[in-house]
Protein backbone atom coordinates (compact mmCIF):
# COMPACT_ATOMS: atom_id res chain seq x y z
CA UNK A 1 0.00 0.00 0.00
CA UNK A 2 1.18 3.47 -0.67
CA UNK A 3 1.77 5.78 1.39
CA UNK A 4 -0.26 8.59 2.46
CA UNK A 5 0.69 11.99 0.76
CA UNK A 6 0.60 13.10 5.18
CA UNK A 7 2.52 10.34 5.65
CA UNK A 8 4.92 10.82 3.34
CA UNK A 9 5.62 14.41 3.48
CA UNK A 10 6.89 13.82 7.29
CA UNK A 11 10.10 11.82 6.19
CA UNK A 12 13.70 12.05 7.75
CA UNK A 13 14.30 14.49 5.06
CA UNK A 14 11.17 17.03 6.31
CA UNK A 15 12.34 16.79 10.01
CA UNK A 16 16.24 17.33 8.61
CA UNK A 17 15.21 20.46 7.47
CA UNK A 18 13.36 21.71 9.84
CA UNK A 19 15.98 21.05 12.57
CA UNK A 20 18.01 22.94 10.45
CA UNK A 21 15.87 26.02 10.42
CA UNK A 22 15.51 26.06 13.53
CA UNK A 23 19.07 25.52 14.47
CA UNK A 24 19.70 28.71 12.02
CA UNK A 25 17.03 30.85 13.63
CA UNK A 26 18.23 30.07 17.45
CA UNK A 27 21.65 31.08 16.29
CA UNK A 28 20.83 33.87 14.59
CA UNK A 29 18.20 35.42 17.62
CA UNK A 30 19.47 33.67 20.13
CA UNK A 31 22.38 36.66 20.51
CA UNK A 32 20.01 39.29 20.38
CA UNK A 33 17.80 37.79 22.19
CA UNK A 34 20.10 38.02 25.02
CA UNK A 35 20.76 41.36 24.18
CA UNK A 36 16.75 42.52 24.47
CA UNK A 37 16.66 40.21 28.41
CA UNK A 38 20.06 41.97 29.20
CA UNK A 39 19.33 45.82 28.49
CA UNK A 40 16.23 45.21 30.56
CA UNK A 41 17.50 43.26 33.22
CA UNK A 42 17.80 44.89 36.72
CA UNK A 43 20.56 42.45 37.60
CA UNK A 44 21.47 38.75 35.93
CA UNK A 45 23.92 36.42 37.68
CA UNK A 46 24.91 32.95 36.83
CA UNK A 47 23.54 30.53 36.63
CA UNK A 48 20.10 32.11 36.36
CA UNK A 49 18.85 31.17 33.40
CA UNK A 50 16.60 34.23 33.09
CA UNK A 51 16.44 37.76 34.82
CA UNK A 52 14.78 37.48 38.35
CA UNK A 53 13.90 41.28 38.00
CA UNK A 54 13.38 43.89 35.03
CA UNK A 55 14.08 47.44 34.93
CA UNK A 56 13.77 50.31 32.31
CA UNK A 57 16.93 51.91 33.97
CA UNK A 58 19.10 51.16 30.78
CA UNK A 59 17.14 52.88 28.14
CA UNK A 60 16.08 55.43 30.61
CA UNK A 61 20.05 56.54 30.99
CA UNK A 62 20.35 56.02 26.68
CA UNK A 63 17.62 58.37 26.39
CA UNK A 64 19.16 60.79 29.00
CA UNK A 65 22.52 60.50 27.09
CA UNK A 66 20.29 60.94 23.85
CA UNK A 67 22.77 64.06 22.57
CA UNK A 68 25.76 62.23 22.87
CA UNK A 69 24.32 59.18 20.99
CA UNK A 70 22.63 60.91 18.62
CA UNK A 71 25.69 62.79 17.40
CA UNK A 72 27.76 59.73 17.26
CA UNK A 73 24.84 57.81 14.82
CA UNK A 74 24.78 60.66 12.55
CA UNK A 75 28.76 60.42 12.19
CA UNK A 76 28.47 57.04 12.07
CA UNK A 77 26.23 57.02 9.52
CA UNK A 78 26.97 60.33 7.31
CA UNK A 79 30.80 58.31 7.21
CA UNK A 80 29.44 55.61 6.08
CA UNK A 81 26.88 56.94 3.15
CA UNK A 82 29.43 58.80 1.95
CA UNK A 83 32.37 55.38 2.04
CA UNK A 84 29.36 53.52 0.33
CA UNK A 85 28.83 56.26 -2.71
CA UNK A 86 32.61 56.83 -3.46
CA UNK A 87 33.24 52.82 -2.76
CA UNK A 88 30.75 51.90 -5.22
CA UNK A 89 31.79 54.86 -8.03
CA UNK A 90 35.31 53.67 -7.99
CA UNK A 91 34.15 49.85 -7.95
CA UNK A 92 31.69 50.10 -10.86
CA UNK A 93 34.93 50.89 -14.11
CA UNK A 94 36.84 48.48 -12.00
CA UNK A 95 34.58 45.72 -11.20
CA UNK A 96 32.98 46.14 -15.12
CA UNK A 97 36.60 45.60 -16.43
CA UNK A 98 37.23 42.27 -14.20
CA UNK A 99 33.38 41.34 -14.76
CA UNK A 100 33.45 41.66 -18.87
CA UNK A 101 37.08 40.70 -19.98
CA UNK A 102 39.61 37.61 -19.52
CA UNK A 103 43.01 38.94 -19.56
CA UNK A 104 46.17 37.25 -18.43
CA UNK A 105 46.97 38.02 -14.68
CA UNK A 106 43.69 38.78 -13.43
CA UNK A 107 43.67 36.20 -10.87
CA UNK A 108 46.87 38.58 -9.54
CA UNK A 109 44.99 41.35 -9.45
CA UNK A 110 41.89 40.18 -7.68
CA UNK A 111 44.39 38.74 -5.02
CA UNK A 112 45.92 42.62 -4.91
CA UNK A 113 42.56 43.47 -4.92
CA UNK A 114 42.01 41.46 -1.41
CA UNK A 115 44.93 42.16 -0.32
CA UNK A 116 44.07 45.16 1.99
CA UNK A 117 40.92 42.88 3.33
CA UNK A 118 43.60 39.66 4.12
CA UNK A 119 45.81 42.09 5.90
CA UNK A 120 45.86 42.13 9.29
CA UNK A 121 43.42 45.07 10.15
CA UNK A 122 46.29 46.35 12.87
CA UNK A 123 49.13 46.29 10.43
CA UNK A 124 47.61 48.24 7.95
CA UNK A 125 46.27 50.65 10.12
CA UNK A 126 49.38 51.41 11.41
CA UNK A 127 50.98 52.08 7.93
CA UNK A 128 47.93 54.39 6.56
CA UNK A 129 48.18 56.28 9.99
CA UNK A 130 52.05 57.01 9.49
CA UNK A 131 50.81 58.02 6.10
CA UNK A 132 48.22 60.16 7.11
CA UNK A 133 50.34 62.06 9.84
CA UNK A 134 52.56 63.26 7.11
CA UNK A 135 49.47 64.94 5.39
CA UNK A 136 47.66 66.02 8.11
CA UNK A 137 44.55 63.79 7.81
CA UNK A 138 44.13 61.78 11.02
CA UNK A 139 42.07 63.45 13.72
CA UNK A 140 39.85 64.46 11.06
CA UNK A 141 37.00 63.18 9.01
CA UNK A 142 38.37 63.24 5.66
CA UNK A 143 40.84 60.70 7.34
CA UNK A 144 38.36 58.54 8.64
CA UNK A 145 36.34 58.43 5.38
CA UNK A 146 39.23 57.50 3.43
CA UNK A 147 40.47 54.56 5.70
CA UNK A 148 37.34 52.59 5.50
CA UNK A 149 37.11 53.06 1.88
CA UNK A 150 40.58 50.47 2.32
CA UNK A 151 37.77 47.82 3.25
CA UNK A 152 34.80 48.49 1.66
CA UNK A 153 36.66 49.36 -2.31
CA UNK A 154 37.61 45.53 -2.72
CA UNK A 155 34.27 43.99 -1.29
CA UNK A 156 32.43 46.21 -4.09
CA UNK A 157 34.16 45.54 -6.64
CA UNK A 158 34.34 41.69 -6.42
CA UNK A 159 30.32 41.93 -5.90
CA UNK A 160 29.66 44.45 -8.74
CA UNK A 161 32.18 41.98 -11.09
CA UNK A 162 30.35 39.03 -10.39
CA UNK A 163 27.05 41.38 -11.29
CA UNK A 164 29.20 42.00 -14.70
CA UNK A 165 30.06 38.80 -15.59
CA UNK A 166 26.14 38.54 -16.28
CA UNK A 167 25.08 41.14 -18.59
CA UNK A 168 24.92 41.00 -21.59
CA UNK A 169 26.73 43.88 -23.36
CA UNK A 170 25.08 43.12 -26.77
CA UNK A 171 21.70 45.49 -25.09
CA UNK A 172 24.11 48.51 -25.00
CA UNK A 173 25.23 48.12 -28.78
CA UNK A 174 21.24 47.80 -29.48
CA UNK A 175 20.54 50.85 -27.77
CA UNK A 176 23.60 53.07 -29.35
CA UNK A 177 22.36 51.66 -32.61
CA UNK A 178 18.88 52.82 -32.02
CA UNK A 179 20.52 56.73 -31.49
CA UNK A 180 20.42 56.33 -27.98
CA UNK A 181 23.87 58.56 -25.96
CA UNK A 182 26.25 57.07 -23.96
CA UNK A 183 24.50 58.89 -20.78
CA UNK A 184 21.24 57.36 -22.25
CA UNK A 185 22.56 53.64 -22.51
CA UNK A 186 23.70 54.18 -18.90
CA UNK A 187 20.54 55.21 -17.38
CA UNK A 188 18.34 53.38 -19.45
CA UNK A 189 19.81 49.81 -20.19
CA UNK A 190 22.87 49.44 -17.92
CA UNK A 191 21.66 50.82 -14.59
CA UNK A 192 18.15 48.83 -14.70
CA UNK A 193 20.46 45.92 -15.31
CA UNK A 194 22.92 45.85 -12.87
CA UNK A 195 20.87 48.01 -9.79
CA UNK A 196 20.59 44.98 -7.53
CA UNK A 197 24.19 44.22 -7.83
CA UNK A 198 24.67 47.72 -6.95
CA UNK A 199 22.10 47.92 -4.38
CA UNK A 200 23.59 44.76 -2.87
CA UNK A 201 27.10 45.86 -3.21
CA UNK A 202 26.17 49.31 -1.26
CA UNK A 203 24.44 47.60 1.26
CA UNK A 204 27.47 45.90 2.33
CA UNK A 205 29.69 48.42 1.81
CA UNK A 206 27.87 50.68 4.35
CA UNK A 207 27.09 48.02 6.98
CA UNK A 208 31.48 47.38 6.58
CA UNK A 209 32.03 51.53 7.40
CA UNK A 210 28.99 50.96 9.88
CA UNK A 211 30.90 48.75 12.31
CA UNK A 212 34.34 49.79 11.64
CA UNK A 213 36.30 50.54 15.45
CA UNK A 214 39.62 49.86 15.37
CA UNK A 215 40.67 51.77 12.17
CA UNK A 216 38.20 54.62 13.27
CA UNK A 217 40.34 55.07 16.49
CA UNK A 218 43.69 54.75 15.21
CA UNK A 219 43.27 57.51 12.53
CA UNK A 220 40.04 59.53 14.15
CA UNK A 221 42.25 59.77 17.27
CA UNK A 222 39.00 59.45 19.62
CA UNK A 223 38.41 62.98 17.91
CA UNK A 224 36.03 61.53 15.54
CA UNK A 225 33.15 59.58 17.76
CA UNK A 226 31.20 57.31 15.90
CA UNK A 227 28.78 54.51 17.67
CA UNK A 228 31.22 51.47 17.24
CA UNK A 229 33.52 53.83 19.53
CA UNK A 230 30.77 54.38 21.95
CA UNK A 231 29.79 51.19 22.33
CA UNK A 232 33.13 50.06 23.08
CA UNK A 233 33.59 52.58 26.26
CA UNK A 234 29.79 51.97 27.22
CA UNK A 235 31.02 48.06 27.25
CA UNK A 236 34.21 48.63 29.05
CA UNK A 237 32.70 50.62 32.04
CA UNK A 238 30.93 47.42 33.12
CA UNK A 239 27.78 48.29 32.94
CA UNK A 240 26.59 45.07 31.11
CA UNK A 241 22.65 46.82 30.48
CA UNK A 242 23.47 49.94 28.79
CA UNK A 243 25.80 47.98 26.67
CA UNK A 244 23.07 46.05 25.37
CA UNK A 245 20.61 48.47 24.96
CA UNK A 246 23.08 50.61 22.92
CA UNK A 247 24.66 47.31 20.91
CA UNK A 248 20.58 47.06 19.99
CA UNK A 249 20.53 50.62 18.40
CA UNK A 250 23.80 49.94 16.77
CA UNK A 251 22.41 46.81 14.86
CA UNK A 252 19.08 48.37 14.43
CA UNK A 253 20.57 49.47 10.88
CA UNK A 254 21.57 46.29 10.28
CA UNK A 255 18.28 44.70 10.53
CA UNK A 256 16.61 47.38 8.49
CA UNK A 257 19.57 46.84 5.32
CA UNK A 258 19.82 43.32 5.55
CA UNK A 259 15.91 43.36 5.11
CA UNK A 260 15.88 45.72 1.75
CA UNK A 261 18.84 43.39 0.35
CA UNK A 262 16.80 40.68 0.97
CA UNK A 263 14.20 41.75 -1.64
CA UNK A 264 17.09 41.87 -3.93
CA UNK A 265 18.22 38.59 -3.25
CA UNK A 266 15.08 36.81 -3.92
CA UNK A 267 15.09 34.16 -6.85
CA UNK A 268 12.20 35.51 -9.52
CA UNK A 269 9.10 33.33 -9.43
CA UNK A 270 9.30 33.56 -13.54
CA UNK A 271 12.40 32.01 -13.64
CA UNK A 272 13.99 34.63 -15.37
């Protein structure tokens, strides 16, 4: 007799798979979770598995320290839309060379490509910041804005290549031979082409300037405060529940990009 379509549908290789989401899910939430029961937690001692009392005290003294905070998300964040335009401007001829054409050597330059991102994030730090005393750029923004561009330039331009190596360059020659400018091939057959590539590529670019610390400090000099700086000293004077309510506005972003890329990720029901 066959077996039922209920029956059937309930196999080791169902229950696989949902073990598996649900192993991803706890260990995706379960940090945050912790965060959310810590920044309300009056105190939390081991081995209590769960807060014995609650308290608002932690977002009380974030929302009494709202100036500082605030001014350290809109650095934080005007740094990093800014690293995430230029990043992606200077990745798109690059990454569109790489993407399009086989030429001997280009394995060599996509390793000198990741080269700055296999580095040691301390060693090159302290070269750029001997280079930028000489120049006068660290304690300054400028400084700042061009040190995380050291991270973010490769990761765009190996995601906007791979976004290359798909298009079809035939739809430009159409267009030009239908009258069309150069400025009007870009806006009108290129960009529509490769936008989720970019969108993708600028998504991680920003979240990379986003949670940069160490490389802020060395060349910002603790003159430029951004919220991965904050954090830090928040964390460091012990006080385990303003930590976590701040670490919670600091991935708050996070959430809110990862969600719009997500839209770009998905596979198109038409197949196409």
């Amino acid at each position: 007799m066959a077996p039922s379509l209920s029956t059937a549908s309930y196999g080791p290789a169902f229950w696989a798979k949902t073990l598996a989401v649900i192993a991803t899910v706890g260990l995706s939430l379960g940090p945050v979770t912790l965060l959310v029961l810590t920044s309300f937690a009056r105190h939390w001692y081991w081995p209590a598995l769960l807060p014995p009392e609650y308290s608002f005290r932690a977002w009380k003294d974030i929302a009494s320290l709202s100036s500082g905070i605030t001014s350290a998300l809109a650095t934080s964040a005007g740094i990093a839309m800014l690293v995430t335009v230029v990043a992606v401007v200077i990745g798109l001829p690059a990454a569109r060379a790489l993407g399009l054409n086989e030429f001997r050597g280009k394995r060599t330059v996509i390793f000198l490509l990741l080269l700055p991102v296999l580095t040691p994030p301390l060693a090159s730090t302290m070269g750029v910041h001997a280079l930028f005393l000489r120049y006068g750029l660290t304690d300054s923004l400028v400084g700042v804005m061009l040190v995380h561009l050291i991270p973010t330039v490769p990761y765009s331009v190996l995601m906007l290549s791979s976004t290359f190596t798909n298009f079809d360059t035939n739809w430009e020659a159409q267009a030009r031979t239908l009258g069309a400018s150069p400025l009007a091939t870009w806006w009108h057959v290129t960009l529509p082409a490769i936008a989720p590539g970019i969108a993708i590529a600028a998504v991680f670019a920003f979240l990379i300037s986003w949670s940069q610390y160490l490389i802020t400090l060395f060349v910002g000099g603790g003159h430029i405060v951004t919220l991965p700086l904050l954090l830090v000293a928040f964390q460091r004077s012990g006080d385990q529940a303003i930590a976590a309510a701040l670490s919670l506005v600091f991935l708050t972003p996070t959430f809110v990009l990862f969600a719009t890329a997500a839209r770009f990720l998905k596979p198109n029901p038409s197949g196409r």
